[in-house]
N, C-alpha and C. Protein backbone atom coordinates (compact mmCIF):
# COMPACT_ATOMS: atom_id res chain seq x y z
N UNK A 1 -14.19 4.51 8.97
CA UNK A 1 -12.79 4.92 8.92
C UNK A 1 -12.71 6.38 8.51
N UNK A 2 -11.90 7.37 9.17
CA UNK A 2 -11.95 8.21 9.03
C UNK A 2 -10.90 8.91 8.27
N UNK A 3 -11.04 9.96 7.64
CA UNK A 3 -9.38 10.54 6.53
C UNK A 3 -8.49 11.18 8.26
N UNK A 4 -7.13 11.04 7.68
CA UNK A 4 -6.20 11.40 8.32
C UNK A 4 -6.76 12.98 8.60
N UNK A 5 -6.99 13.46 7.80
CA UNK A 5 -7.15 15.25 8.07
C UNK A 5 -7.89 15.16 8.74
N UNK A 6 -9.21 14.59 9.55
CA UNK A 6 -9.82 14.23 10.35
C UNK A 6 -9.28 13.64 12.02
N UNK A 7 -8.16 13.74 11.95
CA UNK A 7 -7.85 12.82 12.93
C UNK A 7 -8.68 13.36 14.50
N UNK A 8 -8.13 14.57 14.78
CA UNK A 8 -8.26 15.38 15.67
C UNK A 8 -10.04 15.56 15.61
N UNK A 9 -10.34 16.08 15.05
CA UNK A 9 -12.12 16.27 15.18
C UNK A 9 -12.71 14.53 16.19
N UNK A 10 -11.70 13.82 14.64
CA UNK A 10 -12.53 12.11 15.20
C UNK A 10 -12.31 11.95 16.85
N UNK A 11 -10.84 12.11 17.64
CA UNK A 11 -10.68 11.57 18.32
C UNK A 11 -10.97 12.40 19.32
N UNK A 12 -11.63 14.03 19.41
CA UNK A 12 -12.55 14.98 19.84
C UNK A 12 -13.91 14.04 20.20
N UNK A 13 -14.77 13.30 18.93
CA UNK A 13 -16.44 13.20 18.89
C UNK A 13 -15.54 11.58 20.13
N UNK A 14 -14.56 11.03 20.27
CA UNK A 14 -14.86 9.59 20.81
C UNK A 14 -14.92 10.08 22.29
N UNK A 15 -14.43 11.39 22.86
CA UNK A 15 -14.64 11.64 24.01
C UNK A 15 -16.06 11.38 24.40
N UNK A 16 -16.99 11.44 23.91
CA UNK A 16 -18.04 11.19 24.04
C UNK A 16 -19.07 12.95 24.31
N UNK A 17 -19.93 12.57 25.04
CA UNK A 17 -20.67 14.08 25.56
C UNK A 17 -19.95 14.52 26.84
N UNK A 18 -19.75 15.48 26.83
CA UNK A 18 -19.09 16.73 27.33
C UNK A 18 -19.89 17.95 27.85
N UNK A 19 -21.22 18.06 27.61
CA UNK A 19 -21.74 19.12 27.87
C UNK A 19 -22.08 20.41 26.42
N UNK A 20 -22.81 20.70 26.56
CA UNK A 20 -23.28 21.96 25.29
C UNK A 20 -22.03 23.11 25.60
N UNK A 21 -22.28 23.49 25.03
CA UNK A 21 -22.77 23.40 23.04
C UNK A 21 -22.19 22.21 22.45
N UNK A 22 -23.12 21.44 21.80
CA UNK A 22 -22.15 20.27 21.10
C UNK A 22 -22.01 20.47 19.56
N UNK A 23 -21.21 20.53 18.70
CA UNK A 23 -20.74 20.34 17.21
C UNK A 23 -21.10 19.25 16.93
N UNK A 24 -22.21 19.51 15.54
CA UNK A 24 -22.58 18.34 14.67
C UNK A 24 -22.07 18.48 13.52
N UNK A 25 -20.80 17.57 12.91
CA UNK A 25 -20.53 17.30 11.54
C UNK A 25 -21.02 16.07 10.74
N UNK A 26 -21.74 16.68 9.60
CA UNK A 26 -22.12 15.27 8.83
C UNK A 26 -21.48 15.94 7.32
N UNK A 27 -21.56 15.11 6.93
CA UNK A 27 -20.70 14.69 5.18
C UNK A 27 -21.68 14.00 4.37
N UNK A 28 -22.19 15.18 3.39
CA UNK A 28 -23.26 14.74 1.95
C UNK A 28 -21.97 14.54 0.73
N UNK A 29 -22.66 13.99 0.00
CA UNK A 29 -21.82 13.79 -1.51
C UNK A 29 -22.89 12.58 -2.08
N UNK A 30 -22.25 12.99 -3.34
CA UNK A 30 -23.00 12.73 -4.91
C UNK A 30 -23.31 10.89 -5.00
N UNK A 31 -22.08 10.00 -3.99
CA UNK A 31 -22.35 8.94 -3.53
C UNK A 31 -21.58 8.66 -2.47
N UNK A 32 -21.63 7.26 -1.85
CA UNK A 32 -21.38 6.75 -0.52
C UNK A 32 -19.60 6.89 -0.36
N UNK A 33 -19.13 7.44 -1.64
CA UNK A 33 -17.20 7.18 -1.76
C UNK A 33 -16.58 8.68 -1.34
N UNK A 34 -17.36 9.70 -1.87
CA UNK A 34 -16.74 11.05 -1.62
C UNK A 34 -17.66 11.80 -1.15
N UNK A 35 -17.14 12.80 -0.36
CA UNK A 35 -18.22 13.47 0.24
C UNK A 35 -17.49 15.03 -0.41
N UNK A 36 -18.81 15.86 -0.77
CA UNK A 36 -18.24 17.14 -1.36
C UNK A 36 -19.10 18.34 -0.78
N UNK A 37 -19.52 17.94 0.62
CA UNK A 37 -20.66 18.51 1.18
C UNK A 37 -20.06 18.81 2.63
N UNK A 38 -19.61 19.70 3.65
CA UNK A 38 -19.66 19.47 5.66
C UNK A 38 -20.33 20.12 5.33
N UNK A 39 -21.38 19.40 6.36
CA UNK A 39 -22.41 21.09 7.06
C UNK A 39 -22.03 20.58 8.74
N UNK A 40 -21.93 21.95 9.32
CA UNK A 40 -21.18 21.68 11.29
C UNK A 40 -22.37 23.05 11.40
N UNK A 41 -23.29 22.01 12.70
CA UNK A 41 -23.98 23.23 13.45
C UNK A 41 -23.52 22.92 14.86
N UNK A 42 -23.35 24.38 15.67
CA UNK A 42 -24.00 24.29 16.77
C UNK A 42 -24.79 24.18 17.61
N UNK A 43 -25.38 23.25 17.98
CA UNK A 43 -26.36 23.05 19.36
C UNK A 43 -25.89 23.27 20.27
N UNK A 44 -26.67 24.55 21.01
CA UNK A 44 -26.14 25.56 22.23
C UNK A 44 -26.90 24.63 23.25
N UNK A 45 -27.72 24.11 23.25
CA UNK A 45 -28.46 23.46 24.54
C UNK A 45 -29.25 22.41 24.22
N UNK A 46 -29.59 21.30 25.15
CA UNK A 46 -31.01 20.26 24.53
C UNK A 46 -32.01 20.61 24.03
N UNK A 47 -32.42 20.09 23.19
CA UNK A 47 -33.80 20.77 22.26
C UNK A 47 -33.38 21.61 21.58
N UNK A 48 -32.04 22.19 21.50
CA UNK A 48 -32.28 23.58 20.89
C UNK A 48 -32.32 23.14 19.26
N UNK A 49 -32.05 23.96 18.27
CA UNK A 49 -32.02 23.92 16.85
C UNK A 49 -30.20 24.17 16.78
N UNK A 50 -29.94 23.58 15.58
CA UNK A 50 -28.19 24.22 15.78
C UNK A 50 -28.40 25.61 15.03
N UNK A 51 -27.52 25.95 15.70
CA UNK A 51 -27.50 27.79 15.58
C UNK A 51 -26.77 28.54 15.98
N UNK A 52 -24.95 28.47 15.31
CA UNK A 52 -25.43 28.59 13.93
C UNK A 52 -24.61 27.27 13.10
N UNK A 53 -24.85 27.29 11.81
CA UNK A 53 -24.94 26.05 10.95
C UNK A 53 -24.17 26.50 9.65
N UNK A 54 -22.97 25.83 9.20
CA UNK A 54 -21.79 26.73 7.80
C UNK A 54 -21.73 25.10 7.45
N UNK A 55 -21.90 25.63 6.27
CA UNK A 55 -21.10 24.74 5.07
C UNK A 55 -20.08 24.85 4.66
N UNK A 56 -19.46 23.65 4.00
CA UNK A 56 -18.23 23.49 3.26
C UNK A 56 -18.34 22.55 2.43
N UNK A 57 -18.21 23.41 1.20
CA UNK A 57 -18.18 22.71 -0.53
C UNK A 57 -16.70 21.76 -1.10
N UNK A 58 -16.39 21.05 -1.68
CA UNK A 58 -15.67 20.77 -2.22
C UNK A 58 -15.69 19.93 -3.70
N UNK A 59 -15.47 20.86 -4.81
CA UNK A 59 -16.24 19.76 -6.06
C UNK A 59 -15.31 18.89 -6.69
N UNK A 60 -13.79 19.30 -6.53
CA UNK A 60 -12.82 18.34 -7.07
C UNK A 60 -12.44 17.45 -5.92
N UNK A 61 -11.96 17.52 -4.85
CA UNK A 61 -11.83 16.70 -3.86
C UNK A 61 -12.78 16.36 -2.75
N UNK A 62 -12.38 15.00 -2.04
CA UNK A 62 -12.90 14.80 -0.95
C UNK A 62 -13.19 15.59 0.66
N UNK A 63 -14.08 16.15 0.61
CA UNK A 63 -14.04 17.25 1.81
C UNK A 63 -13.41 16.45 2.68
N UNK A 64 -13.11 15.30 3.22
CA UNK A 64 -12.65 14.84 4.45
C UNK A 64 -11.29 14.66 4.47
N UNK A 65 -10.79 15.01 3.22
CA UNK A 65 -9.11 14.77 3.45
C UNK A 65 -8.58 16.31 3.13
N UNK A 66 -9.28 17.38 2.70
CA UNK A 66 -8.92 18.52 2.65
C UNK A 66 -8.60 19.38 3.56
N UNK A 67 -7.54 19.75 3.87
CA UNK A 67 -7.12 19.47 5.11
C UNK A 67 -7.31 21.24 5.45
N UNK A 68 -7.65 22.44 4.32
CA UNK A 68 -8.42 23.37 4.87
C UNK A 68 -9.66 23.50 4.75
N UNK A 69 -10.44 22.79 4.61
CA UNK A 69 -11.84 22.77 4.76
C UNK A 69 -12.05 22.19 6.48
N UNK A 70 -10.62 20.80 6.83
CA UNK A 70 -10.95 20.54 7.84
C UNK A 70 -10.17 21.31 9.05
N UNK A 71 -9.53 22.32 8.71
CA UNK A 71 -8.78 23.38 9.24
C UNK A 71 -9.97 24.43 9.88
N UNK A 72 -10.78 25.08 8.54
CA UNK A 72 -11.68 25.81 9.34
C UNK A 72 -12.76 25.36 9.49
N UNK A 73 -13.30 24.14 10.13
CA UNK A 73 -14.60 23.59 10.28
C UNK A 73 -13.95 23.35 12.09
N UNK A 74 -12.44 22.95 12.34
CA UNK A 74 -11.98 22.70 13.33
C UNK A 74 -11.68 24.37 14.31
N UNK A 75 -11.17 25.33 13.61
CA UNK A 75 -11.46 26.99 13.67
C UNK A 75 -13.18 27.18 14.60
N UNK A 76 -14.20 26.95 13.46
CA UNK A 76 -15.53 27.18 13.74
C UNK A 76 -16.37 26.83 14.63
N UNK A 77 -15.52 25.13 15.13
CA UNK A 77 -15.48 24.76 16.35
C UNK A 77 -15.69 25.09 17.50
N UNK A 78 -14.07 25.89 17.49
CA UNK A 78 -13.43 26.33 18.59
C UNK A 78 -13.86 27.49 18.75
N UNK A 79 -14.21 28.58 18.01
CA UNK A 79 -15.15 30.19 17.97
C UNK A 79 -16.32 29.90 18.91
N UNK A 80 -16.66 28.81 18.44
CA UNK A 80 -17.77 28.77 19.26
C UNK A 80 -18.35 27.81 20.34
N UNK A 81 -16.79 27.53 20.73
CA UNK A 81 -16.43 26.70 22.27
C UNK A 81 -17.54 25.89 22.71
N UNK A 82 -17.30 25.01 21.39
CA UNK A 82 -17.83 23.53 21.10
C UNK A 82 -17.25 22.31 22.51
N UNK A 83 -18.36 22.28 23.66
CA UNK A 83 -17.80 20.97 24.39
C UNK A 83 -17.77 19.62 23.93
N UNK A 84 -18.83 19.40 23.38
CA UNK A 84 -18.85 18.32 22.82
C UNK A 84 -18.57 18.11 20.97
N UNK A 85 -18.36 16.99 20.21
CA UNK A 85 -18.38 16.95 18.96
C UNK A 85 -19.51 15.97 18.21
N UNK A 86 -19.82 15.45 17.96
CA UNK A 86 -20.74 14.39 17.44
C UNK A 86 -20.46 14.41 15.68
N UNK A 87 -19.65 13.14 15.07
CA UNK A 87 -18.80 13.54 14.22
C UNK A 87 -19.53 11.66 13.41
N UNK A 88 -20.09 11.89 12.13
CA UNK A 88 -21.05 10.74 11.49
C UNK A 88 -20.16 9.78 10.83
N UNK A 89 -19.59 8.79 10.44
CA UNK A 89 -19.03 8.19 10.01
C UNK A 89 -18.95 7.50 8.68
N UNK A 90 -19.91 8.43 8.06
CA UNK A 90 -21.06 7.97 6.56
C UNK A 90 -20.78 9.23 6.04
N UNK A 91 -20.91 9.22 4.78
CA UNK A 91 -21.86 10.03 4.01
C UNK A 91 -23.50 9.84 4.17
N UNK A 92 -24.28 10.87 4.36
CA UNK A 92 -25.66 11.16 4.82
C UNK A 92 -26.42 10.91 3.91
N UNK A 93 -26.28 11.44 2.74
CA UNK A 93 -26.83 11.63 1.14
C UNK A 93 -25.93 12.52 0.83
N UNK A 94 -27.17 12.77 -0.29
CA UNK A 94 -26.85 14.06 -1.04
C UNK A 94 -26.71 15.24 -0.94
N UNK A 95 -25.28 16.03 -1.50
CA UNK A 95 -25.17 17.09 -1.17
C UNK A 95 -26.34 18.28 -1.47
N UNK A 96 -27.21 18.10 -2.29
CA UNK A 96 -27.98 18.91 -2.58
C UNK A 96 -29.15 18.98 -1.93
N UNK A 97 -29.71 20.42 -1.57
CA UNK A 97 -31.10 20.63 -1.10
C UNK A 97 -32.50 19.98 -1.80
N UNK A 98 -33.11 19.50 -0.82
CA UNK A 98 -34.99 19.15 -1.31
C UNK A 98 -35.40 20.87 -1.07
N UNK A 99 -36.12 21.52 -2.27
CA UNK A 99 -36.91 22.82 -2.09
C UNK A 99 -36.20 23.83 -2.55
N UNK A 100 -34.56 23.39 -2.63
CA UNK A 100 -33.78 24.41 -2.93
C UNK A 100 -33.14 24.19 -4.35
N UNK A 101 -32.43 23.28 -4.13
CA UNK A 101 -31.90 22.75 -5.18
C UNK A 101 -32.85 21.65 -6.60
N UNK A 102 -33.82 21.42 -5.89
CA UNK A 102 -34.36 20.16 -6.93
C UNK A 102 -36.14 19.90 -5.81
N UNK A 103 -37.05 19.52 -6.08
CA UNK A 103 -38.25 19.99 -5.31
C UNK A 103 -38.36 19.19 -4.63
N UNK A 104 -39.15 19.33 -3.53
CA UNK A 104 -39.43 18.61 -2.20
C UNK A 104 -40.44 17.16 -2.51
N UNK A 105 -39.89 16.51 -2.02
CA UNK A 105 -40.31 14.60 -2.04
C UNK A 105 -40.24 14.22 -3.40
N UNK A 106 -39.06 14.85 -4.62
CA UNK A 106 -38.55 14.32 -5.38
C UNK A 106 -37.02 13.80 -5.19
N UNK A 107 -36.34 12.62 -5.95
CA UNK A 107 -35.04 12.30 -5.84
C UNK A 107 -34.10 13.28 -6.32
N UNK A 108 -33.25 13.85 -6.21
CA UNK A 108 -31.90 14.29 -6.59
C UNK A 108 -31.93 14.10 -8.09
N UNK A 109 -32.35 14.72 -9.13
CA UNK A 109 -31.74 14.47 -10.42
C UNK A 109 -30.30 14.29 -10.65
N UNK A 110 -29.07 15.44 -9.57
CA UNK A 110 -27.92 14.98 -9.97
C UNK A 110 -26.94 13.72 -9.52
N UNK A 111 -27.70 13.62 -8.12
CA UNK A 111 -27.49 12.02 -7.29
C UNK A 111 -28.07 10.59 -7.27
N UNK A 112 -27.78 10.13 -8.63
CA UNK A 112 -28.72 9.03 -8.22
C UNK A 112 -28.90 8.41 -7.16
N UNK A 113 -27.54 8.13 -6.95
CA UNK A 113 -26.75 7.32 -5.94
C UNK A 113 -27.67 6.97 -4.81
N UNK A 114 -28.52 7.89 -4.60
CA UNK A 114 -29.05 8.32 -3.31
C UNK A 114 -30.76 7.96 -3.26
N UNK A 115 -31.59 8.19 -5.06
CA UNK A 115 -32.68 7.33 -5.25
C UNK A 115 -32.71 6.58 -4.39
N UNK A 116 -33.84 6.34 -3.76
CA UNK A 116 -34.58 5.06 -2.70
C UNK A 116 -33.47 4.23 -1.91
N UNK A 117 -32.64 5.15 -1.35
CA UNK A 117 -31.49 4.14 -0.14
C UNK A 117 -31.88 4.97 0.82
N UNK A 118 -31.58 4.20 1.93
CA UNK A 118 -31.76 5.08 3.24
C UNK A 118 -30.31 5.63 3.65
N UNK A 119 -30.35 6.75 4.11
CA UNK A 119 -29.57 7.45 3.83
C UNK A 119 -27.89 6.98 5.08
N UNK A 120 -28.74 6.40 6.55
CA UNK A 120 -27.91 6.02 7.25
C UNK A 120 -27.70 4.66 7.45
N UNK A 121 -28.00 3.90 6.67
CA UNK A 121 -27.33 2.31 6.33
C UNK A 121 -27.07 2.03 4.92
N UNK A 122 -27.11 3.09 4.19
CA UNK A 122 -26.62 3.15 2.47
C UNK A 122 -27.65 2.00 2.11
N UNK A 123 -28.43 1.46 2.38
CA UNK A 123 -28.99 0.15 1.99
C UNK A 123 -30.19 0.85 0.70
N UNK A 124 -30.30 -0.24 -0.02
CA UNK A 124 -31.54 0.08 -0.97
C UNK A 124 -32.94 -0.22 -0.35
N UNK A 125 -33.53 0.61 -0.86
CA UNK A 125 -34.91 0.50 0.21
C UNK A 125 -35.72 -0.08 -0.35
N UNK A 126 -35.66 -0.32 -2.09
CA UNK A 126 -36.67 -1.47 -2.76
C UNK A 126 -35.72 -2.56 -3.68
């Protein structure tokens, strides 16, 4: 289910594929209820890498109902004449970087939430 401020992006990704460049939005946060994380890349072609790739923070509210975070992620889109959308319906994990934020093939000290679940069926993995 998607937030209302979402409406338009959502009913953008159900068109399905459209052709490149396609827009990838996914939604990290601290657990599976709020997301305080968009990252939207562009993928200019198959295979390619998305390029380029912006974030959007939000630490008091839900990035998905903020309706200018989803203002210029829908902007960043359109700059860069996004045919397609591909838009996740989850929170992913955690907003925070492995290498950057906290070290690589350790858990999230500030997310538990996210310890040993897989990240796209929220399920616990032990």
């Amino acid at each position: 289910m998607f937030h209302k401020a979402l409406w338009l992006l959502e009913k953008r990704s159900r068109r399905g594929f459209r052709g490149y460049p396609v827009a990838t939005v996914a939604f990290y946060g601290p657990d599976d209820r709020r997301a305080t994380k968009v990252a939207v890349g562009i993928v200019p072609a198959e295979g390619a890498a998305a390029d380029p790739l912006r974030r959007w923070s939000s630490a008091h509210t839900d990035a998905r109902s903020d309706a200018g975070i989803v203002r210029q992620i829908s902007e960043f889109i359109e700059t860069h004449t996004a045919k397609s959308v591909v838009l996740v319906d989850r929170i992913l994990g955690c907003p925070h970087e492995q290498g950057i934020d906290y070290p690589e093939g350790a858990a999230c000290p500030q997310c538990p939430f996210w310890a040993n679940r897989d990240r796209w069926s929220g399920e616990l993995l032990r």
